[in-house]
C-alpha atoms as a PDB file:
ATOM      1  CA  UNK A   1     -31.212  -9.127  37.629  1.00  0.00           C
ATOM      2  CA  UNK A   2     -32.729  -5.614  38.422  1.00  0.00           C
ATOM      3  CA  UNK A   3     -30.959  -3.534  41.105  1.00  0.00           C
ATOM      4  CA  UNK A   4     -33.407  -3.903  43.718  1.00  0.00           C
ATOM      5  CA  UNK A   5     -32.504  -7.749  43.822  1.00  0.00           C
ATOM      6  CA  UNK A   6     -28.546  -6.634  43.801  1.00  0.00           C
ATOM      7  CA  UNK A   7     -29.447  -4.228  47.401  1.00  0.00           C
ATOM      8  CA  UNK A   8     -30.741  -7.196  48.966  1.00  0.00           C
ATOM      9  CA  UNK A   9     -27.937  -9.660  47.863  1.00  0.00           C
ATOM     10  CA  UNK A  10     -25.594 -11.212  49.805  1.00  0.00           C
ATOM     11  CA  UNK A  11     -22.405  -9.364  48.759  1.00  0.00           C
ATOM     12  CA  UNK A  12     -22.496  -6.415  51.325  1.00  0.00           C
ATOM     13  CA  UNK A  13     -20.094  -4.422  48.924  1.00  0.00           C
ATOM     14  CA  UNK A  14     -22.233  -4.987  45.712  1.00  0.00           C
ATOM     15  CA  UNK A  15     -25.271  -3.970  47.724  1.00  0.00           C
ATOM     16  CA  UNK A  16     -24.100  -0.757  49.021  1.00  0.00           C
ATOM     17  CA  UNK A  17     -22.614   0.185  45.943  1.00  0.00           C
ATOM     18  CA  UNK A  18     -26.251  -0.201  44.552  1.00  0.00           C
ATOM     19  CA  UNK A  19     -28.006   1.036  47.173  1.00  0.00           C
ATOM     20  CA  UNK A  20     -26.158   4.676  46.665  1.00  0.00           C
ATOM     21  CA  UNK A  21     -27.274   3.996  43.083  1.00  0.00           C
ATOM     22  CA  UNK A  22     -30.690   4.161  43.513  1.00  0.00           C
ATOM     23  CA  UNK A  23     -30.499   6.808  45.245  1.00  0.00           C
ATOM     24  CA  UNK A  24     -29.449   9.049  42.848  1.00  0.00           C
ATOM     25  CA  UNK A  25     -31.634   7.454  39.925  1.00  0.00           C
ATOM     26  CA  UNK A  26     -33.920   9.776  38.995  1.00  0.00           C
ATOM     27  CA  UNK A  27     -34.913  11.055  35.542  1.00  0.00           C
ATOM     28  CA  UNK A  28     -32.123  13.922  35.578  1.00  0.00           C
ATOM     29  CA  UNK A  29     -29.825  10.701  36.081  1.00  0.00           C
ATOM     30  CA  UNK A  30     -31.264   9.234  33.096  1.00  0.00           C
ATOM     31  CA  UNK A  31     -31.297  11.752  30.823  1.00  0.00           C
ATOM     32  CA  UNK A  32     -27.466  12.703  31.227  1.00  0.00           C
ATOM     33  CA  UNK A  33     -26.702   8.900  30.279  1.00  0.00           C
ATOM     34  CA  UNK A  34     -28.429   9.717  27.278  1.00  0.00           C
ATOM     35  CA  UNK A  35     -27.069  13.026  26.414  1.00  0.00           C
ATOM     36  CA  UNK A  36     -23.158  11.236  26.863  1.00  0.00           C
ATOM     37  CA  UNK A  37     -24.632   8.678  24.894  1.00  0.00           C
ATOM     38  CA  UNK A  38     -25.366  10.279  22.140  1.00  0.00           C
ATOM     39  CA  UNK A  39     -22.483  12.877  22.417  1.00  0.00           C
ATOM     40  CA  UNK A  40     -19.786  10.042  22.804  1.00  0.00           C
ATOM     41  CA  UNK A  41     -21.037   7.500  20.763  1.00  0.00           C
ATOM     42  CA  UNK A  42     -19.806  10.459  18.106  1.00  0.00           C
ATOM     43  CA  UNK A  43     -17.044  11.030  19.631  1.00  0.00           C
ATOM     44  CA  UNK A  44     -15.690   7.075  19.877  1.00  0.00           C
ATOM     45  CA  UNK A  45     -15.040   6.014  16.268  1.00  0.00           C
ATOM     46  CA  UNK A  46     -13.406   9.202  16.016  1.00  0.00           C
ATOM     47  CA  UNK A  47     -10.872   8.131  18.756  1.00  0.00           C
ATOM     48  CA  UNK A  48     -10.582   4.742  17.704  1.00  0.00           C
ATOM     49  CA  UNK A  49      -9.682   5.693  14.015  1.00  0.00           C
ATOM     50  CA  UNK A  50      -7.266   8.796  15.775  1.00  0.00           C
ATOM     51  CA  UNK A  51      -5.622   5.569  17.722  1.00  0.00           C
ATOM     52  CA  UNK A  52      -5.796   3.265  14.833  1.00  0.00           C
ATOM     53  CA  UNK A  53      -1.578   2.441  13.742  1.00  0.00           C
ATOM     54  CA  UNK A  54      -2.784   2.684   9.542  1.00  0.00           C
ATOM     55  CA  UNK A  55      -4.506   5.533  10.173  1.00  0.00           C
ATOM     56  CA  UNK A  56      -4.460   8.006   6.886  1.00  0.00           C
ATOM     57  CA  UNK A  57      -3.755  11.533   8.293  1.00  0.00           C
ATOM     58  CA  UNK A  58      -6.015  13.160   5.381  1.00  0.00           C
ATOM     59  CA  UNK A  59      -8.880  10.714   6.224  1.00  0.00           C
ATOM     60  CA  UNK A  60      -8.415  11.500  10.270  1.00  0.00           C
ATOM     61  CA  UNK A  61      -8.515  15.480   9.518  1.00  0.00           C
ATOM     62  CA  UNK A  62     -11.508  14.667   7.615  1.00  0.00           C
ATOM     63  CA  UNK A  63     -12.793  12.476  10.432  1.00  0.00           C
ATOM     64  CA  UNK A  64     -12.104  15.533  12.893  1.00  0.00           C
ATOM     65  CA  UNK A  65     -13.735  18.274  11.126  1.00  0.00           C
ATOM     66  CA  UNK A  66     -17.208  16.463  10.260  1.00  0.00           C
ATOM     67  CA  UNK A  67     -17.204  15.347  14.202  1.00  0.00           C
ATOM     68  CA  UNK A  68     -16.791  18.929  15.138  1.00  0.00           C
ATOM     69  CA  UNK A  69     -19.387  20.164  12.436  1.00  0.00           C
ATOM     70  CA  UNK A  70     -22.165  18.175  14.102  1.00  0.00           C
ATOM     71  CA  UNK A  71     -21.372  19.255  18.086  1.00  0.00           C
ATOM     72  CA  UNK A  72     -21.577  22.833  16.813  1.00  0.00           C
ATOM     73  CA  UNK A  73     -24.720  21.796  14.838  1.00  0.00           C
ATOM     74  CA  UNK A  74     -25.711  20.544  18.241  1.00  0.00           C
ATOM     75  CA  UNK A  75     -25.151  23.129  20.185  1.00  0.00           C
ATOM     76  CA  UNK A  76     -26.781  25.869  17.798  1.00  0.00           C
ATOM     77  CA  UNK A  77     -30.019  23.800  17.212  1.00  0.00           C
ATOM     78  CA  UNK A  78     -32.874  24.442  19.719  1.00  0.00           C
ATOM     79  CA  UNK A  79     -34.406  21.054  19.679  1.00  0.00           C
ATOM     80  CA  UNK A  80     -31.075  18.974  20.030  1.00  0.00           C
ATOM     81  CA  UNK A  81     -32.295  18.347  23.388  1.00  0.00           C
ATOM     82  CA  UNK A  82     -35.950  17.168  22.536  1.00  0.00           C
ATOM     83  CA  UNK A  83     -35.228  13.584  21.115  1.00  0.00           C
ATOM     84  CA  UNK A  84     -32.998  13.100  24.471  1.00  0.00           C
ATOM     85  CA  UNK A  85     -35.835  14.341  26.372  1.00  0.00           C
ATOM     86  CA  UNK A  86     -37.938  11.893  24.906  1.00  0.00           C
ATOM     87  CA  UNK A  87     -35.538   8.947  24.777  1.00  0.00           C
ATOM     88  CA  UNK A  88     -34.929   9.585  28.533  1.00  0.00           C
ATOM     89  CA  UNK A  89     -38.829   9.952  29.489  1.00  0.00           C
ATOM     90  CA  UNK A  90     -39.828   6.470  27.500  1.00  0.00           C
ATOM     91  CA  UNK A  91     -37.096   4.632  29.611  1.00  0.00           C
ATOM     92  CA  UNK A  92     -38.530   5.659  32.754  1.00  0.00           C
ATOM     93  CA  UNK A  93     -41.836   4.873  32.089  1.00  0.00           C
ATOM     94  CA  UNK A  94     -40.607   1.672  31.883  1.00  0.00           C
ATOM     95  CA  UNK A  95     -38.558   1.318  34.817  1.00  0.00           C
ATOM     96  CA  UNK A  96     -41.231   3.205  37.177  1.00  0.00           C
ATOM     97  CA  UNK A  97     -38.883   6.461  37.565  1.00  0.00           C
ATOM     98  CA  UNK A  98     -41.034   9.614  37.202  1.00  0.00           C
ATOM     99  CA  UNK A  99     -39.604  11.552  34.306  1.00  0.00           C
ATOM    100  CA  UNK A 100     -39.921  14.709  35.642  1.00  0.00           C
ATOM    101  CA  UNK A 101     -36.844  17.186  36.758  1.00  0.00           C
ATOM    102  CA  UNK A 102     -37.031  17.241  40.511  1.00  0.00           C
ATOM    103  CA  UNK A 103     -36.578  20.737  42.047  1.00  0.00           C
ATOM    104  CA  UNK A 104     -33.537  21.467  43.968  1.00  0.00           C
ATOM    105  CA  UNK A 105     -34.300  22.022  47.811  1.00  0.00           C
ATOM    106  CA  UNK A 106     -33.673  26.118  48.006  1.00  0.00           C
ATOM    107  CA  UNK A 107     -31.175  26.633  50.468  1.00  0.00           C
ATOM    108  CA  UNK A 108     -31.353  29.939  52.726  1.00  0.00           C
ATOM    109  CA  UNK A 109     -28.591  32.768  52.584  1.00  0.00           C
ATOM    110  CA  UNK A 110     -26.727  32.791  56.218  1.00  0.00           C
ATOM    111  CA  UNK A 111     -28.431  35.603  58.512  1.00  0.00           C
ATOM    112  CA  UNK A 112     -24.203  36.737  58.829  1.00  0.00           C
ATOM    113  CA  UNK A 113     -24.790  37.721  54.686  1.00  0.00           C
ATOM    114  CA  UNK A 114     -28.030  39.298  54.911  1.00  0.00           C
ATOM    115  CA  UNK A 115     -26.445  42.886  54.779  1.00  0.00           C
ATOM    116  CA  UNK A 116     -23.106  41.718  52.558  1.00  0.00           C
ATOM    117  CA  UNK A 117     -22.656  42.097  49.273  1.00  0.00           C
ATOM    118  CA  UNK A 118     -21.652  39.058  47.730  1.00  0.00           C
ATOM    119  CA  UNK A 119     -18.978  39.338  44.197  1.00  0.00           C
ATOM    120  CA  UNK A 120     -18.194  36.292  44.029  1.00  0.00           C
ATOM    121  CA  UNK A 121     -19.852  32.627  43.583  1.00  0.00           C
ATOM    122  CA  UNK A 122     -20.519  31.098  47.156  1.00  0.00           C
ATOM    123  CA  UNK A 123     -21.085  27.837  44.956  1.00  0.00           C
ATOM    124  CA  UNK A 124     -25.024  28.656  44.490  1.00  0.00           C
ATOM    125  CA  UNK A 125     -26.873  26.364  41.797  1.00  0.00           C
ATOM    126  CA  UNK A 126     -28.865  27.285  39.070  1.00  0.00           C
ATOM    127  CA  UNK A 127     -32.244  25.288  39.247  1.00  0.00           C
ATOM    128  CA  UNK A 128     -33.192  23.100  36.150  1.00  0.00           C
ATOM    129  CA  UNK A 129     -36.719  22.349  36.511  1.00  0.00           C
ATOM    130  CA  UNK A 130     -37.862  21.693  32.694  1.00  0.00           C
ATOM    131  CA  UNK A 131     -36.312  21.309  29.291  1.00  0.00           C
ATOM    132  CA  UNK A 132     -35.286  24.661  28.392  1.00  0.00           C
ATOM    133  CA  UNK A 133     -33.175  25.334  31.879  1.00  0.00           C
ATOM    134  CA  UNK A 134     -31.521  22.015  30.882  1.00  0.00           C
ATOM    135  CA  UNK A 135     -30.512  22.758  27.841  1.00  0.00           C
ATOM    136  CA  UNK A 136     -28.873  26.447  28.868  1.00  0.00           C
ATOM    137  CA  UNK A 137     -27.395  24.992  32.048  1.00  0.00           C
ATOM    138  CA  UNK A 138     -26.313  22.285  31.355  1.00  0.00           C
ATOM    139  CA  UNK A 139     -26.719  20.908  27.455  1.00  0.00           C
ATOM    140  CA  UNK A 140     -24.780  23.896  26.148  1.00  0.00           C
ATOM    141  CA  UNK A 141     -21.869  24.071  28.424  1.00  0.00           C
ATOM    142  CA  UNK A 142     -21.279  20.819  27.846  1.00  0.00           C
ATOM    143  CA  UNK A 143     -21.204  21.492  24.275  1.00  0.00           C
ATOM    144  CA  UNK A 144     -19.115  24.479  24.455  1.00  0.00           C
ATOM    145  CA  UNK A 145     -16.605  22.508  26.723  1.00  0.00           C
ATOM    146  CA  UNK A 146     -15.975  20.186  23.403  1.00  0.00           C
ATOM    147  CA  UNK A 147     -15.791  22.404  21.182  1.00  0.00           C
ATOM    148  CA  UNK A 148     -12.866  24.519  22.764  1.00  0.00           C
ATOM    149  CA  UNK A 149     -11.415  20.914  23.320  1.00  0.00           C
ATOM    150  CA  UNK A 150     -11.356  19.741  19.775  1.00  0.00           C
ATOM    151  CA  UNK A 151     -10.390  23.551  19.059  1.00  0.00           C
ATOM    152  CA  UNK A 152      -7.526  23.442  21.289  1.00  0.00           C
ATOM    153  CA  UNK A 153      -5.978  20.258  20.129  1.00  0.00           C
ATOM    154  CA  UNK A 154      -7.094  19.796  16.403  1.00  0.00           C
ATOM    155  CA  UNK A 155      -6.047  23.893  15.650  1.00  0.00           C
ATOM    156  CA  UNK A 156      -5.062  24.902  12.322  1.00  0.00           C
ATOM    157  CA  UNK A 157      -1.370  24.673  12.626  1.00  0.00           C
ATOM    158  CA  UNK A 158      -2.025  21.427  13.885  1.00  0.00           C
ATOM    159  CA  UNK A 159      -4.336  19.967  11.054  1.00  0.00           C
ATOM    160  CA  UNK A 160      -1.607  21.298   8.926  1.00  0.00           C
ATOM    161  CA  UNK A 161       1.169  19.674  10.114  1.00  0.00           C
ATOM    162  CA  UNK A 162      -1.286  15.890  10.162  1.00  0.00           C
ATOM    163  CA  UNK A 163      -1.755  17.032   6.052  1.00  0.00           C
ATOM    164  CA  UNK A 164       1.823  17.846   5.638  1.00  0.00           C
ATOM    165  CA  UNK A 165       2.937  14.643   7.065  1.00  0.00           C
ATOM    166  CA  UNK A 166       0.871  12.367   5.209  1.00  0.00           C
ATOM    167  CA  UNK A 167       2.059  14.253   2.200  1.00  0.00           C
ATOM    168  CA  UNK A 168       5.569  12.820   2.421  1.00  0.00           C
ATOM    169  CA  UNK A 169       3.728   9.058   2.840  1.00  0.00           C
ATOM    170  CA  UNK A 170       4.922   7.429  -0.140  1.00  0.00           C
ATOM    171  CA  UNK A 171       1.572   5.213   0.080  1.00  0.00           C
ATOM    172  CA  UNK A 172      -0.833   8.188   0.619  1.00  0.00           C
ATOM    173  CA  UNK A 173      -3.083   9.075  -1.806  1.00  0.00           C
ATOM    174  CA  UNK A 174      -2.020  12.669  -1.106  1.00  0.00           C
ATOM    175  CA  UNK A 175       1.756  12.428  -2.042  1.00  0.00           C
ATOM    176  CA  UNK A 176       3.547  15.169  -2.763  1.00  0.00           C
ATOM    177  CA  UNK A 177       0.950  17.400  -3.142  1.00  0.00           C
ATOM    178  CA  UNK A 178       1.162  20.687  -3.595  1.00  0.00           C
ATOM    179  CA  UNK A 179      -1.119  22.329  -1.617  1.00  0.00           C
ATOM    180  CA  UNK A 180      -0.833  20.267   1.712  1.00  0.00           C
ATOM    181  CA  UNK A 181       3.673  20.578   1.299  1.00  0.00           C
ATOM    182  CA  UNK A 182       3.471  23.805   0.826  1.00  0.00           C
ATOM    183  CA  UNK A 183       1.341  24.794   3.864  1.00  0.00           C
ATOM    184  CA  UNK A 184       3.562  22.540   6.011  1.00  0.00           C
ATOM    185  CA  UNK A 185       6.564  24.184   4.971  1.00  0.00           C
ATOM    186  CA  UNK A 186       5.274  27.568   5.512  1.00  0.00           C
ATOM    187  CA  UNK A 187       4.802  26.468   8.853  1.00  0.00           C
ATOM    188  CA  UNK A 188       8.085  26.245   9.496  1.00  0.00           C
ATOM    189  CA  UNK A 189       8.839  28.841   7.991  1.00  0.00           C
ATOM    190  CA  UNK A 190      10.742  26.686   5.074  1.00  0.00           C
ATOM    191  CA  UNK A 191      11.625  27.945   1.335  1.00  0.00           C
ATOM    192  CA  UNK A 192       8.818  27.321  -0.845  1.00  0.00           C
ATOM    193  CA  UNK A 193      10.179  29.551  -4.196  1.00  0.00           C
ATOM    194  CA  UNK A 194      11.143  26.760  -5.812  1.00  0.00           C
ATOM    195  CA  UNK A 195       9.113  23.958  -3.840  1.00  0.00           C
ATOM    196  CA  UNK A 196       6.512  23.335  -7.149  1.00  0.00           C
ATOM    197  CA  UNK A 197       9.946  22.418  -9.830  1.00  0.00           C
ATOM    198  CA  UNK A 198      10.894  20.608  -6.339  1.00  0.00           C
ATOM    199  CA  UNK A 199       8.116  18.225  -5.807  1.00  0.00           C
ATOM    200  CA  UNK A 200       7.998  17.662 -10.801  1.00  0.00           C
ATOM    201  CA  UNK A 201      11.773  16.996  -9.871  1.00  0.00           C
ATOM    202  CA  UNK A 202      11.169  14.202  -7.292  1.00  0.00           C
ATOM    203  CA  UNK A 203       7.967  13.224  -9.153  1.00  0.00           C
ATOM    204  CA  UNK A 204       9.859  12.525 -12.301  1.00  0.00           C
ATOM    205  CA  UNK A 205      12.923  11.237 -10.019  1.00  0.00           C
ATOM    206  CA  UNK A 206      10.879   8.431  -8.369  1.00  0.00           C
ATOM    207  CA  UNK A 207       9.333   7.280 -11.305  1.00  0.00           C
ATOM    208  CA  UNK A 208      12.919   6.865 -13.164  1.00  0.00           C
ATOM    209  CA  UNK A 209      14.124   4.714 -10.252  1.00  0.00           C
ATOM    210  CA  UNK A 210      11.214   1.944  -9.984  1.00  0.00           C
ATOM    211  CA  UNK A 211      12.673   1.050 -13.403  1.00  0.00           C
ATOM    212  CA  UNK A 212      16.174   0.980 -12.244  1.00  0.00           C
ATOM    213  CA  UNK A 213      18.063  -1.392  -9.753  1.00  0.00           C
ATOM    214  CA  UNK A 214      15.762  -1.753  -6.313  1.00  0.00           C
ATOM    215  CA  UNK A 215      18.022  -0.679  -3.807  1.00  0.00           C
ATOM    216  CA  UNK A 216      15.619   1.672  -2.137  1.00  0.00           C
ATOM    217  CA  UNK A 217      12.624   0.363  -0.376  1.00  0.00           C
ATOM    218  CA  UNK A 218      10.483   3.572  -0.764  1.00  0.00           C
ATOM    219  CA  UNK A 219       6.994   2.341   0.573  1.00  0.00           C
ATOM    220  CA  UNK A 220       7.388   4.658   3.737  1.00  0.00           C
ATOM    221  CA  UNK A 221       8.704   8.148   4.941  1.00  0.00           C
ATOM    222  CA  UNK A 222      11.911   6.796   6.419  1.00  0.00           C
ATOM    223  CA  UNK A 223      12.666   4.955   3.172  1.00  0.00           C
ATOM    224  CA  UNK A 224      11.954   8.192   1.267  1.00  0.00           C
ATOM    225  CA  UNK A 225      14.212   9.907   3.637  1.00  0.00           C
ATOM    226  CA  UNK A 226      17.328   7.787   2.716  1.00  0.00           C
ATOM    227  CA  UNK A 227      16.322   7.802  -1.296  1.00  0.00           C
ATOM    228  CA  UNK A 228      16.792  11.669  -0.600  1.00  0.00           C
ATOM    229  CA  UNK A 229      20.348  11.311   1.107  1.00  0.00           C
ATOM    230  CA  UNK A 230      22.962  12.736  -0.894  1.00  0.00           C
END
């Protein structure tokens, strides 16, 4: 059922919900479905591995860095936006939209302003009228927004601390290693003089007691935890 048939329907909600929808479908419309598109379709099986209960911490920082490897590839390519472009253009030659940017209606400064200097934004618009405006206007900023997003909550410290904690998973394939304890404890500012004969000493300890009596159910951090109680 195409959208024109929805407007003339009998559900007066359903219709004027589509009837305000065609009247901002145009090929600008269009083409930002496909630039989310294609920016959160990357962005999704990151989240739902990030959400996942299982999920490895190593695998997840992993996970994180490639997604944030191909934005910035994005962003510093200058034909990211062509395919888009395309992709967008195709669809409405199909749906009889004419891919073309419409221009903006210029509005007039206020006579009062004519003599004023103005130092601040009075909420003027750039206009995006082909593909190059798009992608500095819009395309980029967009790109720049996730990039200080997945800065901001995937930092340093924090990819440390992910590492560091699925160092002390007894069923990680990172356990007690040395690289991804030590940075942890640095990071809280812990004693790590001794931390390599540490780590041989609880190697060496947790090997002696799968032979012994199995009191100790050491398959997660908690049961390593009480193993370690004195």
């Amino acid at each position: 059922m195409t959208l024109e048939k929805i407007a003339d329907g009998a559900n007066a909600e359903r219709a004027m919900e589509t009837k305000s929808l065609l009247c901002v479908l145009d090929f600008k419309f269009v083409l930002m479905l496909f630039v989310f598109c294609d920016v959160l379709g990357h962005i999704h099986g990151v989240s739902n591995q990030l959400q996942c209960p299982s999920v490895d911490m190593s695998c997840a920082v992993q996970v994180i860095t490639t997604l944030s490897e191909i934005i910035k590839e994005k962003r510093a390519s200058p034909d990211s936006v062509t395919p888009l472009f395309d992709a967008a253009k195709e669809l409405c030659n199909k749906c009889g939209v004419e891919p073309k940017l419409a221009a903006r209606r210029q509005r007039k400064l206020p006579r009062r302003f004519s003599l004023s200097v103005v130092e601040q934004t009075v909420g003027q618009r750039d206009d995006i009228n082909d593909r190059s405006q798009f992608r500095q206007h819009v395309y980029l900023p967009i790109m720049d927004c996730l990039i200080a997003e997945l800065d901001a909550r995937f930092s340093a410290q924090a990819t440390t601390v992910m590492l560091g904690v699925q160092a002390l998973s007894p069923r990680s394939n990172t356990f007690l290693d040395k690289i991804c304890v030590s940075a942890f404890a640095q990071l809280y500012r812990g004693n790590v003089e001794d931390l390599d004969h540490e780590l041989y000493q609880l190697k060496r300890l947790l090997e002696r007691s799968k032979s012994g009596s199995d009191r100790f159910d050491i398959s997660d951090m908690l049961g390593l935890a009480r193993f370690l109680e004195p």
